[in-house]
C-alpha atoms as a PDB file:
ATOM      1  CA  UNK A   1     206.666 -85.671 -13.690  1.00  0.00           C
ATOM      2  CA  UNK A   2     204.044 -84.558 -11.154  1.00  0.00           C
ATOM      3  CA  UNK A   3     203.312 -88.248  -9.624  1.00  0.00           C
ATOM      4  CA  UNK A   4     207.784 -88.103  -8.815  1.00  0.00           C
ATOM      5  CA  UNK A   5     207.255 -85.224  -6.779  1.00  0.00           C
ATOM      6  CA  UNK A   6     204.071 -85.043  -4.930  1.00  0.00           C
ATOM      7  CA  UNK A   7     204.421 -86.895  -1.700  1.00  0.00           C
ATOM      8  CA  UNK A   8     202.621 -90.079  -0.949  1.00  0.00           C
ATOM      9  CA  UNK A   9     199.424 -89.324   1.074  1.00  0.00           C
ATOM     10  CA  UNK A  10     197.294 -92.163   1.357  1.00  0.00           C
ATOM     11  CA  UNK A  11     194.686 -90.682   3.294  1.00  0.00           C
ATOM     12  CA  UNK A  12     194.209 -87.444   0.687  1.00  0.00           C
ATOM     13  CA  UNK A  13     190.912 -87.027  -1.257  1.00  0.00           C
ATOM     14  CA  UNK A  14     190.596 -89.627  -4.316  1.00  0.00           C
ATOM     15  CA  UNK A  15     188.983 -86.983  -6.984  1.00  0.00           C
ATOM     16  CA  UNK A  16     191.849 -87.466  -9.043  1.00  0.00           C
ATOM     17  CA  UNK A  17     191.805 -90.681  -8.936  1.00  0.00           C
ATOM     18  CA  UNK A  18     187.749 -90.810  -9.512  1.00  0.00           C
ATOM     19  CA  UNK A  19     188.696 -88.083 -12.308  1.00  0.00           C
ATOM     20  CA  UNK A  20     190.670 -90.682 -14.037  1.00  0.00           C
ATOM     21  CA  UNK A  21     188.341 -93.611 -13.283  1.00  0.00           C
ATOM     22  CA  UNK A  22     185.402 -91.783 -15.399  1.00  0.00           C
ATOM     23  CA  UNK A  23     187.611 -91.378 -18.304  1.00  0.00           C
ATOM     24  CA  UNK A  24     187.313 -94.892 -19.212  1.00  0.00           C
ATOM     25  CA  UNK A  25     185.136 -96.365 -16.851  1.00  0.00           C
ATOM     26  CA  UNK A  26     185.098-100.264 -18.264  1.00  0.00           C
ATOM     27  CA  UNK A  27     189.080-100.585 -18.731  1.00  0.00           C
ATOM     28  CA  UNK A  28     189.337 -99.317 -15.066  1.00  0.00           C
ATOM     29  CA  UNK A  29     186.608-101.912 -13.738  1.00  0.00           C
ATOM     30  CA  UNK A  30     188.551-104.664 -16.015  1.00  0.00           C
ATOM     31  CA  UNK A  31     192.372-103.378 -14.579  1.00  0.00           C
ATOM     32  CA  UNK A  32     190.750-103.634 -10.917  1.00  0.00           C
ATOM     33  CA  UNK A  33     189.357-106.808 -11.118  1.00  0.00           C
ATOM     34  CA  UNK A  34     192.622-108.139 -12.104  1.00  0.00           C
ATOM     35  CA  UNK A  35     194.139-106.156  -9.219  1.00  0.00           C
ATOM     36  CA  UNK A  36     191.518-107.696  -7.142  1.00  0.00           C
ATOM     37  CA  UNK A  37     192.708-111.114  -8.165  1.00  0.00           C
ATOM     38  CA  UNK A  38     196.573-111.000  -7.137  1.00  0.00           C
ATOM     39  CA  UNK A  39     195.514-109.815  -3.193  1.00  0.00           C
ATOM     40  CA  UNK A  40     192.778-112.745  -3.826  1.00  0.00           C
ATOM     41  CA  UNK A  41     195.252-114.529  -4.245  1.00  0.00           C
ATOM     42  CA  UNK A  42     197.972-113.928  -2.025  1.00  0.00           C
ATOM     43  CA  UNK A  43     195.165-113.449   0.757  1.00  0.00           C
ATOM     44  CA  UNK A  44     194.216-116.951   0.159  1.00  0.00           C
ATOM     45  CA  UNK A  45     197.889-118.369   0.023  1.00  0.00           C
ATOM     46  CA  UNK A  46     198.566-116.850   3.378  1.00  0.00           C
ATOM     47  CA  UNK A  47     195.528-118.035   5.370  1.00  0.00           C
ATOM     48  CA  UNK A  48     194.936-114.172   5.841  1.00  0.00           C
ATOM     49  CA  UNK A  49     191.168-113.204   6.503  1.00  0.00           C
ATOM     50  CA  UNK A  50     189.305-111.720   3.702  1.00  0.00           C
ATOM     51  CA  UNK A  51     187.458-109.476   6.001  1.00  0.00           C
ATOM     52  CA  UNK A  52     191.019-107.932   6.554  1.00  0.00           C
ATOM     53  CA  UNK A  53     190.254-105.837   3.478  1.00  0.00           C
ATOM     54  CA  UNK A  54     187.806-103.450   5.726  1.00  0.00           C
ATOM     55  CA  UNK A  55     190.346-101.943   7.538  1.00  0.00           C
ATOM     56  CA  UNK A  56     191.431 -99.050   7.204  1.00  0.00           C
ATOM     57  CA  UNK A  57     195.142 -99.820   6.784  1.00  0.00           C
ATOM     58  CA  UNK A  58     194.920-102.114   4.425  1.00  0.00           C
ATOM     59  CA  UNK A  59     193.306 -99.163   2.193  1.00  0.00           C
ATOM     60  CA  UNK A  60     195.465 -96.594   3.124  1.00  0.00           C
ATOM     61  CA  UNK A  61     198.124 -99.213   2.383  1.00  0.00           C
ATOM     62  CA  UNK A  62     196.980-100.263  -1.292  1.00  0.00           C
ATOM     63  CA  UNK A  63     196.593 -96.239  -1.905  1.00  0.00           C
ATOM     64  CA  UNK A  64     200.010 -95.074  -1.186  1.00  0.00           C
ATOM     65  CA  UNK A  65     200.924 -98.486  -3.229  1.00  0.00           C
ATOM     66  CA  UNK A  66     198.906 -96.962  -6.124  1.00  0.00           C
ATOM     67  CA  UNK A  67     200.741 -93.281  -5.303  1.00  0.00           C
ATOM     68  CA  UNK A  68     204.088 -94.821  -6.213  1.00  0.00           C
ATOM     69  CA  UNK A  69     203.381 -96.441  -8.671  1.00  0.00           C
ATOM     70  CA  UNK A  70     204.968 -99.136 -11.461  1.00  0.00           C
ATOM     71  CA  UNK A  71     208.499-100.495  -9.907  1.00  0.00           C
ATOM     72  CA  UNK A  72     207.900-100.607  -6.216  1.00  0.00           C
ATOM     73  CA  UNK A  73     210.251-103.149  -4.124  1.00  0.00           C
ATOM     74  CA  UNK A  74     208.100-105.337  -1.654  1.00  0.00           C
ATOM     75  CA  UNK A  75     209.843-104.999   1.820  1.00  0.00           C
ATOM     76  CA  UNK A  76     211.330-107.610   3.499  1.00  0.00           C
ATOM     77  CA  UNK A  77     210.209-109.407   6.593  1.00  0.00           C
ATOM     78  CA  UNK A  78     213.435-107.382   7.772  1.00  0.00           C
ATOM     79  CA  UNK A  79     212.312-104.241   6.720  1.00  0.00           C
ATOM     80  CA  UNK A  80     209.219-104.208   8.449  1.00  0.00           C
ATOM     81  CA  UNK A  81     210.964-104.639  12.051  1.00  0.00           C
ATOM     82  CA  UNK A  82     211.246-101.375  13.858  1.00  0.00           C
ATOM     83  CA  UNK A  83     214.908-102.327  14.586  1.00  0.00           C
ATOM     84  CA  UNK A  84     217.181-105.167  14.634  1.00  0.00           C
ATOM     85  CA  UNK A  85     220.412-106.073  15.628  1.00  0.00           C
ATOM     86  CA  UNK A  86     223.410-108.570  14.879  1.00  0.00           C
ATOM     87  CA  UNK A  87     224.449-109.908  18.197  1.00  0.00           C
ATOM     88  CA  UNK A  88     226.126-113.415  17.440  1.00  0.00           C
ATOM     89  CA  UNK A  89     229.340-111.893  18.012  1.00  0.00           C
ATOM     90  CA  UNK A  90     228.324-110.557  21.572  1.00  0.00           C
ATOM     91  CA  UNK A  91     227.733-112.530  25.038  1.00  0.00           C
ATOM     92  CA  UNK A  92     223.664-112.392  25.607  1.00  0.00           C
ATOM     93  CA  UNK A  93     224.280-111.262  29.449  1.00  0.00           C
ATOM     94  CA  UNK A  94     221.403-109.874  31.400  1.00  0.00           C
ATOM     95  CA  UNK A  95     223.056-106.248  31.087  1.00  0.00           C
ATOM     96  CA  UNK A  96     223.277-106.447  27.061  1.00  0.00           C
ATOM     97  CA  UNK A  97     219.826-107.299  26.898  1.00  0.00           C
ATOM     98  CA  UNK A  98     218.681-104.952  29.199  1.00  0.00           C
ATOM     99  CA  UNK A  99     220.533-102.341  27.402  1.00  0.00           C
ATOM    100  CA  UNK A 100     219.093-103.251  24.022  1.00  0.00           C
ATOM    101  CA  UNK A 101     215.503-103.375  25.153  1.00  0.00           C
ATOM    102  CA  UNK A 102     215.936-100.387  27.507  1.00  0.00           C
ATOM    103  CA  UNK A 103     216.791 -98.276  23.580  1.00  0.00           C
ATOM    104  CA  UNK A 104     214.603-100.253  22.087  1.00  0.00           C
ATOM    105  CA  UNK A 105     212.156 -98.619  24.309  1.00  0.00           C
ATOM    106  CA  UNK A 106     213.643 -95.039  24.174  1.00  0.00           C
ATOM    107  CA  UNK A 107     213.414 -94.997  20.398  1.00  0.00           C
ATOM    108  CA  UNK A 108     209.658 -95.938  20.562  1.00  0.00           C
ATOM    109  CA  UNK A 109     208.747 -94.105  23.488  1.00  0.00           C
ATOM    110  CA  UNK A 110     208.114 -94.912  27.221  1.00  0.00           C
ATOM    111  CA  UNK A 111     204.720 -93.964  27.106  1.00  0.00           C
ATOM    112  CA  UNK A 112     203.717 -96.210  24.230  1.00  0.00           C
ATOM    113  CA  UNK A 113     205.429 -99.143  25.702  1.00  0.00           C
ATOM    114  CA  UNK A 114     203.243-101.090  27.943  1.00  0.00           C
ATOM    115  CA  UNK A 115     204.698-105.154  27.766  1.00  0.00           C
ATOM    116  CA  UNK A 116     208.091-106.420  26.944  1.00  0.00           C
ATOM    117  CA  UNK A 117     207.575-110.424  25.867  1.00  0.00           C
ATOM    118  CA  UNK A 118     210.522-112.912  25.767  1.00  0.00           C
ATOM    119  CA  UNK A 119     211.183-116.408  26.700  1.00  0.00           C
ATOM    120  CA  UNK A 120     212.184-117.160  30.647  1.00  0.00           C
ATOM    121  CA  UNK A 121     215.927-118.186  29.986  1.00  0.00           C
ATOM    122  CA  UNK A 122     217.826-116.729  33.463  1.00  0.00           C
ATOM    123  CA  UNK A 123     219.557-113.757  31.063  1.00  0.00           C
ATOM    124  CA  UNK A 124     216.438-112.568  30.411  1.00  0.00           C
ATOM    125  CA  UNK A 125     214.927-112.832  33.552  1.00  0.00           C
ATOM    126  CA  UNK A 126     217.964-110.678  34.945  1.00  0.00           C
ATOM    127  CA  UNK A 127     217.180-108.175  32.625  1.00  0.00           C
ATOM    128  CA  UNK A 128     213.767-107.726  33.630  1.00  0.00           C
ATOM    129  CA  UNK A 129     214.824-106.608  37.202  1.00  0.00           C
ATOM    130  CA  UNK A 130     217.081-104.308  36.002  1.00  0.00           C
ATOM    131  CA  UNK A 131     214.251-102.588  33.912  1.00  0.00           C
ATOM    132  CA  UNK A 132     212.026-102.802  36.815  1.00  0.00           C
ATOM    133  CA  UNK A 133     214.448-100.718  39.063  1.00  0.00           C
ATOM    134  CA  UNK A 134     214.511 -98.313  35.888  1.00  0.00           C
ATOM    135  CA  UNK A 135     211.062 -98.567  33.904  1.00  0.00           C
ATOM    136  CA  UNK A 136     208.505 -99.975  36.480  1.00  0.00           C
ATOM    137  CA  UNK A 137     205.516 -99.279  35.001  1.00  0.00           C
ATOM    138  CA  UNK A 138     206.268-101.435  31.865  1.00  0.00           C
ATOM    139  CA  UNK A 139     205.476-105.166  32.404  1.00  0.00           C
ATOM    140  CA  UNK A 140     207.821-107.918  31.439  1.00  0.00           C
ATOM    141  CA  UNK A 141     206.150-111.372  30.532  1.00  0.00           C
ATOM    142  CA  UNK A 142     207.106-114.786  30.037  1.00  0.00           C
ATOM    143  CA  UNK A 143     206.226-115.837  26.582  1.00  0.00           C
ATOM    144  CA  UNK A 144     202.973-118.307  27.179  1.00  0.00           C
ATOM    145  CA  UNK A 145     204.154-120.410  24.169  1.00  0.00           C
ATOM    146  CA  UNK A 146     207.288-121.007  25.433  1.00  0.00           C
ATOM    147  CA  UNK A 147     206.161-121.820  29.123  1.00  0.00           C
ATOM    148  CA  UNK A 148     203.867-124.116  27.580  1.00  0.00           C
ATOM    149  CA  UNK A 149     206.151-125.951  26.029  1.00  0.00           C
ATOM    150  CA  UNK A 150     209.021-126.393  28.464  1.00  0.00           C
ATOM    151  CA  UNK A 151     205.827-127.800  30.715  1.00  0.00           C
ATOM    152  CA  UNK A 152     204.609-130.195  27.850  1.00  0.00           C
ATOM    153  CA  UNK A 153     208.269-131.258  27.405  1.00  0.00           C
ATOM    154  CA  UNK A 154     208.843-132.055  31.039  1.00  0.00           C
ATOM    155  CA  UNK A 155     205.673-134.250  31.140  1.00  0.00           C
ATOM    156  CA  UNK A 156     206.904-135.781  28.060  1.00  0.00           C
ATOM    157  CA  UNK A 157     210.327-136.951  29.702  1.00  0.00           C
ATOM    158  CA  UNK A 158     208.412-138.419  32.975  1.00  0.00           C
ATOM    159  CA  UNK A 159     208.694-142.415  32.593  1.00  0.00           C
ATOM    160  CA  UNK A 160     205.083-142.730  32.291  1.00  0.00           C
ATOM    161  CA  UNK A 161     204.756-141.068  29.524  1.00  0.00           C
ATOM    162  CA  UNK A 162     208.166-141.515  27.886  1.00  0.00           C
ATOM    163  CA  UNK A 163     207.656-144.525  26.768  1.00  0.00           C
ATOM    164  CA  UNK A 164     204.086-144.052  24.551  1.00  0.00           C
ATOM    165  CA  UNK A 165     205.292-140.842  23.586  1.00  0.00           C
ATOM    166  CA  UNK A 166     208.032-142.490  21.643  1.00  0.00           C
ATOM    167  CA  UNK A 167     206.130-144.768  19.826  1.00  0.00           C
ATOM    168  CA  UNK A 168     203.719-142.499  18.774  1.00  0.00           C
ATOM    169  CA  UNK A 169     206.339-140.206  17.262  1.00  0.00           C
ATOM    170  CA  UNK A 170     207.758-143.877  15.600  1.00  0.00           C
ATOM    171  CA  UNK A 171     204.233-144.422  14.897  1.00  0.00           C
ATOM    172  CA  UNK A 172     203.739-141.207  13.012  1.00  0.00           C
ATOM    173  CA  UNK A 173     207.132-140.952  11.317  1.00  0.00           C
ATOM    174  CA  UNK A 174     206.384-144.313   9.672  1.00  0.00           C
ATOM    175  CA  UNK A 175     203.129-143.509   8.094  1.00  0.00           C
ATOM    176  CA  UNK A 176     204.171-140.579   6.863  1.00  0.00           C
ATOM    177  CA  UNK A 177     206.934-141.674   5.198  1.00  0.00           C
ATOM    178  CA  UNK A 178     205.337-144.228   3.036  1.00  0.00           C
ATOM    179  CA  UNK A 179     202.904-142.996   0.314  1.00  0.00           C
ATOM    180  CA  UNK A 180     200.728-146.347   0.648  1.00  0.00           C
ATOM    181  CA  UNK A 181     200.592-146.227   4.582  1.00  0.00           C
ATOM    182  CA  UNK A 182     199.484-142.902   4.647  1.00  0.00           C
ATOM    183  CA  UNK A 183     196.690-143.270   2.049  1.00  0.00           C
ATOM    184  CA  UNK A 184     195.613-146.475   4.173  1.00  0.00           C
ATOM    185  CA  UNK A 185     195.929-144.424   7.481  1.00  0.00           C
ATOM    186  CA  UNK A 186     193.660-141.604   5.488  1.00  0.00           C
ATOM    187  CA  UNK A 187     190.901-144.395   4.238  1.00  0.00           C
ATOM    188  CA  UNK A 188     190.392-145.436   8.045  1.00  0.00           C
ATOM    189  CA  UNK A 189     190.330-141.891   9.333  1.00  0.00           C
ATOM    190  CA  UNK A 190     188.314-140.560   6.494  1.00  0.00           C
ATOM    191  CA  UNK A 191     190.555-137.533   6.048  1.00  0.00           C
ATOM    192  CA  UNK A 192     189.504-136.392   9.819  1.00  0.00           C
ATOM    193  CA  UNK A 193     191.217-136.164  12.834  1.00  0.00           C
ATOM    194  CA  UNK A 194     192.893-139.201  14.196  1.00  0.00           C
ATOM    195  CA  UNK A 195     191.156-141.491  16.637  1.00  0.00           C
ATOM    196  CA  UNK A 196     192.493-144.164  18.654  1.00  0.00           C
ATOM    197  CA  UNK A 197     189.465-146.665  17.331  1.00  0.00           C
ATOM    198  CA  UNK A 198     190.406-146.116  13.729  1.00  0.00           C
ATOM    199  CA  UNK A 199     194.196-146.792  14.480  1.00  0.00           C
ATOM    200  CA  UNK A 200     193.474-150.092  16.191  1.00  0.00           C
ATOM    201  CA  UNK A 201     190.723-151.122  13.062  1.00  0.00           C
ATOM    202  CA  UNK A 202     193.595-150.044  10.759  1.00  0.00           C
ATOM    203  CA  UNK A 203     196.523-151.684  12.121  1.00  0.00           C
ATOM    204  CA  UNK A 204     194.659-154.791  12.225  1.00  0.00           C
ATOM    205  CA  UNK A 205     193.120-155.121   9.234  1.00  0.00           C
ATOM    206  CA  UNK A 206     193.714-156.889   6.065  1.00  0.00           C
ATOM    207  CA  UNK A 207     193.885-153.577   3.983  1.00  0.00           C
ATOM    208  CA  UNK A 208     197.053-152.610   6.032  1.00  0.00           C
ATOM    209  CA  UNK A 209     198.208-156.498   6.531  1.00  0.00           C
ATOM    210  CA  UNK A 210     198.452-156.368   2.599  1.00  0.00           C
ATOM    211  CA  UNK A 211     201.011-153.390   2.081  1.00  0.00           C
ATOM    212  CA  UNK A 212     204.479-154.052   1.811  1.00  0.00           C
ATOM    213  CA  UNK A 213     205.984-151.341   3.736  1.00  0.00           C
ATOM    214  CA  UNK A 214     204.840-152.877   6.672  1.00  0.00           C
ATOM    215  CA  UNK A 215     206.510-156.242   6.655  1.00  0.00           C
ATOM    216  CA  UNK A 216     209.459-154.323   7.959  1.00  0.00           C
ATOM    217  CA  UNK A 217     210.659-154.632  11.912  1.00  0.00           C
ATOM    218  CA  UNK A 218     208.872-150.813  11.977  1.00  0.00           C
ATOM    219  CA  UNK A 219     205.782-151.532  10.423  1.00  0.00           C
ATOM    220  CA  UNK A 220     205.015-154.249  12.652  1.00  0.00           C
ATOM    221  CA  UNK A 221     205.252-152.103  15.525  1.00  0.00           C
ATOM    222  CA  UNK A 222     201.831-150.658  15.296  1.00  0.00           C
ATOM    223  CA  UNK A 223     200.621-154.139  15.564  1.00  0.00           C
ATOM    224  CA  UNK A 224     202.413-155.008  18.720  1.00  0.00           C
ATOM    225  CA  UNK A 225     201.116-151.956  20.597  1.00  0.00           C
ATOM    226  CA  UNK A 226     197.389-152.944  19.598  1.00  0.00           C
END
């Protein structure tokens, strides 16, 4: 009854918990190590750093886990946003968005806010001068990713470009659509990174000459651009 009632306190002293770890010390070493195994695992699955585990979240998180106990419901990617809000219905002007990030900030706090990030669409950008005029010592910042690729995209459209670009998407979509031309395209490349050498030894060689996929009016265009 006593672990429904006392609040969750990650931080707290762990003598009860060391208490209860003594009273059977090798069935709590064998019920860790299998605890050990499923964040292990999902660490692994998730490309997530195993030197996370140091920090100090992460064990004040797996303690107030352990304070709840049996039956907990994982959040949601949802549930871990501050706030959200369903605007599909509403027209994304400069003065709605300002308005949203403007509470947005309010319910946070101004003095913990220091950047607001979004893409450089011209609704956005209007809203950033209006929180300038109200808020202006928060920054607001073009997303870099975005930027990046609105540049790579225009470069990609110039005629000089265009052109190879296209073929090397053909290029690309073809191997990987074929289970024989991309274990050929893997034999040449040895599993690395692509080079322009191997490509040109591939295309022309008897190995890839010999698959049937190729034969087609696509898998002869490799061979026409070497």
């Amino acid at each position: 009854m006593d672990k429904w009632t006392k609040a969750i306190d990650p931080i707290a002293t762990k003598s009860e918990s060391l208490t209860q770890q003594r009273l059977n010390k090798e069935l709590w070493k064998e019920r860790l190590h299998e605890v050990h195994k499923y964040i292990a695992r999902w660490s692994f699955n998730h490309a997530i750093s195993f030197n996370a585990c140091d920090n100090d979240e992460f064990k004040q998180m797996c303690e107030a886990i352990g304070q709840f106990g049996p039956g907990i419901e994982p959040p949601t990617m949802f549930d871990l946003f501050i706030s959200s809000k369903e605007m599909s219905d509403v027209s994304h002007t400069s003065e709605v968005i300002f308005e949203l990030v403007d509470k947005a900030i309010e319910d946070i706090g101004p003095d913990d806010v220091v950047q607001v990030v979004t893409d450089n669409d011209s609704n956005n950008m209007g809203a950033k001068k209006l929180l300038h005029v109200k808020r202006p010592r928060i920054f607001w910042t073009s997303c870099a990713t975005r930027t990046i690729n609105l540049m790579l995209q225009g470069i990609g459209n110039m005629p000089r470009f265009k052109k190879v670009i296209e073929q090397a998407k053909a290029f690309t979509i073809f191997v990987n659509g074929h289970t024989k031309t991309l274990e050929c395209m893997r034999y040449f490349t040895e599993g690395k990174e692509i080079k322009k050498d191997q490509l040109r030894k591939m295309v022309v060689h008897s190995r890839w000459d010999s698959l049937k996929d190729v034969k087609s009016k696509k898998g002869k265009m490799p061979q026409q651009l070497y």
